[in-house]
Protein backbone atom coordinates (compact mmCIF):
# COMPACT_ATOMS: atom_id res chain seq x y z
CA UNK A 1 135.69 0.37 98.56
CA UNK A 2 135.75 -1.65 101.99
CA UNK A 3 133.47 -0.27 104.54
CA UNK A 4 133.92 -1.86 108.51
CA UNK A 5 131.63 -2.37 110.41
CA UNK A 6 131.30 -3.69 114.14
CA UNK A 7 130.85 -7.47 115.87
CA UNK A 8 127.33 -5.95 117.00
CA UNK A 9 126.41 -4.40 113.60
CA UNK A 10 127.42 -7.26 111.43
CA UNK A 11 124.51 -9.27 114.10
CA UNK A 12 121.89 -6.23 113.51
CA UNK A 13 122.30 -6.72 109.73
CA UNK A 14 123.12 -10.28 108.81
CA UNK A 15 121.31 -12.05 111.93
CA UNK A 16 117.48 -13.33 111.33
CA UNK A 17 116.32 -12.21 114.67
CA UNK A 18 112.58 -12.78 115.56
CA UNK A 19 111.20 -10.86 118.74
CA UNK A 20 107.82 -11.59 120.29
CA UNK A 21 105.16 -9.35 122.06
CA UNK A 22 106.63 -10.69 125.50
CA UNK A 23 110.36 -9.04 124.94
CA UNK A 24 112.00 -12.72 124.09
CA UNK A 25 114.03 -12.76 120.80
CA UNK A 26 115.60 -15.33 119.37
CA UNK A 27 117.65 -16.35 116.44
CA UNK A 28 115.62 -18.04 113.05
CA UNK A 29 116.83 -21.16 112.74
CA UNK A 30 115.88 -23.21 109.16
CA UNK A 31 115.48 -26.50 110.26
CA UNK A 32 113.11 -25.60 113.42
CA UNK A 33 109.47 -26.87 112.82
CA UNK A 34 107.64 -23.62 114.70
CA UNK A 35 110.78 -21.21 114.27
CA UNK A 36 108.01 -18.11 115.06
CA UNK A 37 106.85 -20.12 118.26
CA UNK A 38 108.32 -18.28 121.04
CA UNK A 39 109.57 -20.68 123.41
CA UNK A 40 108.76 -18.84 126.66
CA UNK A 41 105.12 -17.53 125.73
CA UNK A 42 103.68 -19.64 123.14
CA UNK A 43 102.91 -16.59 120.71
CA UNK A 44 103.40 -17.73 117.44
CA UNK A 45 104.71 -14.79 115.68
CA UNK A 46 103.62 -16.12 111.79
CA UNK A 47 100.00 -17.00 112.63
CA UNK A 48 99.43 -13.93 115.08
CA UNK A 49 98.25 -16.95 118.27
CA UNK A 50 98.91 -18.74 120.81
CA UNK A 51 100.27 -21.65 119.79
CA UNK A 52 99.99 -23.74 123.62
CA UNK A 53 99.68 -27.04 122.16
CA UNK A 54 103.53 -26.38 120.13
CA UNK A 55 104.62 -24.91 122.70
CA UNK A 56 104.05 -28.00 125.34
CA UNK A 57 105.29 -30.11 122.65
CA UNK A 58 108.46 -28.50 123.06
CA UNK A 59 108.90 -28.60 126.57
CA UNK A 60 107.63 -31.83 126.59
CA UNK A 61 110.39 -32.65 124.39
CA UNK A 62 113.31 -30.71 125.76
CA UNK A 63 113.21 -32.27 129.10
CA UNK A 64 114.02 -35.31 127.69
């Protein structure tokens, strides 16, 4: 039995997506260090804080 689905429900099934408490959402990824650090806040979605330190680390980093 083949069942079809749609482009957008194949992403709402098979796509790791983590939202935060500030409305950002973003794809897991494996290999990222803090991949429940949201990247706009700082909310770390595993440990339930702020995670400012990580989260200046990144910037600090991506602006390279």
């Amino acid at each position: 039995m083949k069942i079809l689905i749609t482009e957008k429900q194949s992403k709402n099934l098979f796509d790791k997506k983590i939202k935060c408490r500030c409305g950002h959402s973003w794809s897991e990824e494996n290999k990222d260090k803090h991949k429940y650090l949201c990247h706009i806040c700082g909310w770390d979605q595993k440990e339930e804080v702020y995670n400012n330190k990580e989260l200046f680390n990144f910037w600090k980093k991506y602006k390279k």
